[in-house]
N, C-alpha and C. Protein backbone atom coordinates (compact mmCIF):
# COMPACT_ATOMS: atom_id res chain seq x y z
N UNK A 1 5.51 -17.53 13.84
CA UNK A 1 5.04 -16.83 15.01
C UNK A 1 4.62 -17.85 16.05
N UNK A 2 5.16 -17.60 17.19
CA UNK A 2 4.73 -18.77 18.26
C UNK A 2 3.80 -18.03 19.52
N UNK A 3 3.06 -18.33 20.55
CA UNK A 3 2.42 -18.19 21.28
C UNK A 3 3.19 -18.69 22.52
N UNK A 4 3.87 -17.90 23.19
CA UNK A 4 4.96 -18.28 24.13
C UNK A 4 4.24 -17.96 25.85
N UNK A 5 4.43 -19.61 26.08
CA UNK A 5 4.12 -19.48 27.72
C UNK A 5 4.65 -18.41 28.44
N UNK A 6 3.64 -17.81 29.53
CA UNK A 6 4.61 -16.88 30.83
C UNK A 6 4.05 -17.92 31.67
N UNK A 7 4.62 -16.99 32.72
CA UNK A 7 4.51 -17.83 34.43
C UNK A 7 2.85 -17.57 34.59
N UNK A 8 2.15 -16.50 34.11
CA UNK A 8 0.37 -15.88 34.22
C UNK A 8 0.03 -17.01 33.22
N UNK A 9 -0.75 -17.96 33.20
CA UNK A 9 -1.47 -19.04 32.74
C UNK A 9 -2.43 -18.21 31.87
N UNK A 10 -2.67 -16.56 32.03
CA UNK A 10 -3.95 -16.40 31.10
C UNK A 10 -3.29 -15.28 30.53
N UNK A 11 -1.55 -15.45 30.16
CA UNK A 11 -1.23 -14.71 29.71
C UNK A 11 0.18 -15.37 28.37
N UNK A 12 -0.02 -14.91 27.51
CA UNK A 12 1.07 -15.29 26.43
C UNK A 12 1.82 -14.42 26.02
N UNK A 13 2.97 -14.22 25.10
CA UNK A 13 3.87 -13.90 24.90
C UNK A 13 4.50 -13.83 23.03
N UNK A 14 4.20 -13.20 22.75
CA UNK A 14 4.49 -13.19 21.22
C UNK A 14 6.00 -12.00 21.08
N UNK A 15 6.73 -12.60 20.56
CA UNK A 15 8.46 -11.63 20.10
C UNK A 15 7.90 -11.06 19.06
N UNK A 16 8.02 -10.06 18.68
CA UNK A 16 7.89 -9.04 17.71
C UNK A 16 8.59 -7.83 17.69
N UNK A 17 9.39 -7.34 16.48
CA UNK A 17 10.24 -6.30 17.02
C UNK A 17 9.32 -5.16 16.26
N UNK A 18 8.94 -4.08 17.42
CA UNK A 18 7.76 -2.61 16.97
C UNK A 18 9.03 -1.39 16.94
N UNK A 19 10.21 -1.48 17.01
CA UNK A 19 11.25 -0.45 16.91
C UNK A 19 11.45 0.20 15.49
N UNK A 20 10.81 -0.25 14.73
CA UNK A 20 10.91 0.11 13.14
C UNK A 20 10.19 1.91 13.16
N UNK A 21 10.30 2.50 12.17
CA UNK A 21 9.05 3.59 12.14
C UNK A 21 8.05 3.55 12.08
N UNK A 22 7.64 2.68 11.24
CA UNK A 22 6.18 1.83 11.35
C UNK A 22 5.75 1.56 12.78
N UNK A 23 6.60 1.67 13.52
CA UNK A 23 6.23 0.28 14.68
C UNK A 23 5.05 0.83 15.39
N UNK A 24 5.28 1.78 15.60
CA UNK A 24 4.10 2.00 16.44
C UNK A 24 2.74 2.64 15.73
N UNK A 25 2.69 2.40 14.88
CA UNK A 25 1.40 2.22 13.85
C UNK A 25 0.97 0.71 13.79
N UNK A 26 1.56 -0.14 13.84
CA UNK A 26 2.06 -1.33 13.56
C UNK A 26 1.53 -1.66 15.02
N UNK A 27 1.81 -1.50 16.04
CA UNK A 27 1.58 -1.65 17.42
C UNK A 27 0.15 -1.01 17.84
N UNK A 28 -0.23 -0.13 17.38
CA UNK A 28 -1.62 0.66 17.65
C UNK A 28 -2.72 -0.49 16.98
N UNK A 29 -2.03 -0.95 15.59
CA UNK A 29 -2.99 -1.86 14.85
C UNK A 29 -3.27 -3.24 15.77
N UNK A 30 -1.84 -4.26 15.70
CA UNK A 30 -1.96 -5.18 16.80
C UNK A 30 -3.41 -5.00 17.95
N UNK A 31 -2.72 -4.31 18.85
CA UNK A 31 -3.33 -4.08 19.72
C UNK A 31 -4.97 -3.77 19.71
N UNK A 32 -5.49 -2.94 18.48
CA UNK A 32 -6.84 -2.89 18.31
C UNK A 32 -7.52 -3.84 17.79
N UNK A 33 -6.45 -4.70 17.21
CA UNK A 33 -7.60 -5.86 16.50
C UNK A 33 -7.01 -7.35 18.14
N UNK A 34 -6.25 -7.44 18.61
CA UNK A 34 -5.98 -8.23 19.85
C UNK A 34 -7.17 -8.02 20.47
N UNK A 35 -7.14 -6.60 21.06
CA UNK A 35 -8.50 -6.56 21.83
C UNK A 35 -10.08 -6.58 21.10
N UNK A 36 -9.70 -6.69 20.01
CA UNK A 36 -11.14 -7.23 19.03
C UNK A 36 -11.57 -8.11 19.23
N UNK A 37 -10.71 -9.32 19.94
CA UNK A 37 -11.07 -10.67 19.76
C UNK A 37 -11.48 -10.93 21.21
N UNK A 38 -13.26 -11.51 20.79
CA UNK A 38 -13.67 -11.83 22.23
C UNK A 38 -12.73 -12.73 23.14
N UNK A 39 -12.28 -12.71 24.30
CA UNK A 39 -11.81 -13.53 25.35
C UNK A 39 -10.95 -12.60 25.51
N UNK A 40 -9.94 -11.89 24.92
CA UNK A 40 -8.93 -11.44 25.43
C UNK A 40 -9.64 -9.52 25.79
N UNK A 41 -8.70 -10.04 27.06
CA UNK A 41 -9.01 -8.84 28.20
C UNK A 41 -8.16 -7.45 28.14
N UNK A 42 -6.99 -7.73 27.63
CA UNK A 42 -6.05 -6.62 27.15
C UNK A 42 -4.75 -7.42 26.84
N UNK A 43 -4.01 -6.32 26.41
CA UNK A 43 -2.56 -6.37 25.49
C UNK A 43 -1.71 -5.33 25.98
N UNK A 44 -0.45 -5.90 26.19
CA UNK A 44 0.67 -4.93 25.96
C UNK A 44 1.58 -5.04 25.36
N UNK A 45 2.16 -3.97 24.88
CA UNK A 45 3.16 -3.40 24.18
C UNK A 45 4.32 -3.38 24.22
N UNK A 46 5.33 -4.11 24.87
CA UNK A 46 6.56 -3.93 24.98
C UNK A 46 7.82 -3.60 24.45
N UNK A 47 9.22 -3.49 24.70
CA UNK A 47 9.86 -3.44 23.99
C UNK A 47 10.52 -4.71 23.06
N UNK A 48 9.97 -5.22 22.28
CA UNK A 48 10.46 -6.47 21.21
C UNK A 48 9.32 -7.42 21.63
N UNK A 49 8.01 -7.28 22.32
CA UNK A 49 7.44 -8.41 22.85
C UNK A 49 5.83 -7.90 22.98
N UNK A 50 4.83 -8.83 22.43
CA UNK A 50 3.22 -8.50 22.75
C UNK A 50 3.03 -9.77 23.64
N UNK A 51 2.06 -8.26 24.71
CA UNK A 51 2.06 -9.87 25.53
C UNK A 51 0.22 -9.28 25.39
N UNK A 52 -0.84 -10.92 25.40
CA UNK A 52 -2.21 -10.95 25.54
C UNK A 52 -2.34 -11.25 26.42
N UNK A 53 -3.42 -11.02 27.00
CA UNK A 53 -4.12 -11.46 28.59
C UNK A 53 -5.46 -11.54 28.10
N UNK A 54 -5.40 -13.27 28.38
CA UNK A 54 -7.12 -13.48 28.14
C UNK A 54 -8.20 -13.29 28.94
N UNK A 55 -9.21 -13.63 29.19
CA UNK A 55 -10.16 -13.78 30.50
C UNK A 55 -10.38 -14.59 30.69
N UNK A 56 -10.30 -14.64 32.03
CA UNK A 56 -10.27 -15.90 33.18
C UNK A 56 -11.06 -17.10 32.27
N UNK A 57 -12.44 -17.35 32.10
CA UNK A 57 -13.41 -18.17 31.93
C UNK A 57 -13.09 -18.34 30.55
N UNK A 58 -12.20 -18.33 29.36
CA UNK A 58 -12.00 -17.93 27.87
C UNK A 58 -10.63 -18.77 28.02
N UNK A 59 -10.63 -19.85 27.21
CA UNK A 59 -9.90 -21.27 26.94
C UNK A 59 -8.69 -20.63 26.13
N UNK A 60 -7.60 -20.88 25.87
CA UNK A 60 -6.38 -20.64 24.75
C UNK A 60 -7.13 -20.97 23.59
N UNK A 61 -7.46 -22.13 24.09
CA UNK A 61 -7.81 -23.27 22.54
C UNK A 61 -8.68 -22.41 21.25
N UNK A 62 -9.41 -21.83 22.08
CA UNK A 62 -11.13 -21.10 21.60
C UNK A 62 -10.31 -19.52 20.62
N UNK A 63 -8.99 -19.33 21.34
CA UNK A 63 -8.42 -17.90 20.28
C UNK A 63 -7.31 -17.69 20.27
N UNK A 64 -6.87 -18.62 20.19
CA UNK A 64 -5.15 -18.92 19.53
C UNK A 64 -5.04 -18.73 18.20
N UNK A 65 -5.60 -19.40 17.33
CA UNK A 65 -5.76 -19.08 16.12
C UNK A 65 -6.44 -17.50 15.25
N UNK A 66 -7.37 -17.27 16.45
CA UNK A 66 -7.36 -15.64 16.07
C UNK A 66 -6.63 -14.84 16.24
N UNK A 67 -5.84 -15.13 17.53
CA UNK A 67 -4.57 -14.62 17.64
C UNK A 67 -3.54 -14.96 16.60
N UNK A 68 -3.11 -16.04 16.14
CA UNK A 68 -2.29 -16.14 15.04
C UNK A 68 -2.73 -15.31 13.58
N UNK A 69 -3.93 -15.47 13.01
CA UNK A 69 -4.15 -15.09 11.98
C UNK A 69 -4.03 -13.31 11.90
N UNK A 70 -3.77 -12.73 13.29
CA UNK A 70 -3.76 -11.37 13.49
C UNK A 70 -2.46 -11.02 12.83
N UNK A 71 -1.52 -11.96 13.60
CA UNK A 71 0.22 -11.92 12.98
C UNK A 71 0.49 -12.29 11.96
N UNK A 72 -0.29 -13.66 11.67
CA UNK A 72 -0.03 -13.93 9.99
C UNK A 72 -0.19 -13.29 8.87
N UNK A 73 -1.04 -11.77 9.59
CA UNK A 73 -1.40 -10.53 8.33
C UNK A 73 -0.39 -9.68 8.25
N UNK A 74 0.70 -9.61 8.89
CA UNK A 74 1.94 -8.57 9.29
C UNK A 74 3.11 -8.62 7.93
């Protein structure tokens, strides 16, 4: 699982395909534990793609790894 630059500096990019039946159980989960994690401001849902949006003043460095360990449970 990688943490993929966009052009939004307080925004990343994770590929994930949610098209399964599961997926959007699977996508409801993501998303509630993403926005669990202090710094990040919201999440979306796309088609094959989660994208996080952190907050402004809230470093990558500080929840990258909470972010990973979210996906590493999948």
């Amino acid at each position: 699982m990688d943490l993929i630059d966009t052009p939004n500096p307080n925004a990343k990019k994770v590929v994930i395909d949610l098209s399964a039946p599961e997926g959007k159980e699977l996508g409801n989960k993501l998303s509630s534990e993403l926005n669990g994690i202090h710094g990040v401001s919201s999440v979306f849902l796309g088609p094959g793609f989660v994208t996080i949006i952190k907050e402004e003043n809230t470093e990558w460095d500080s929840i990258n790894q909470d972010i990973i360990n979210i996906f590493d449970k999948l």
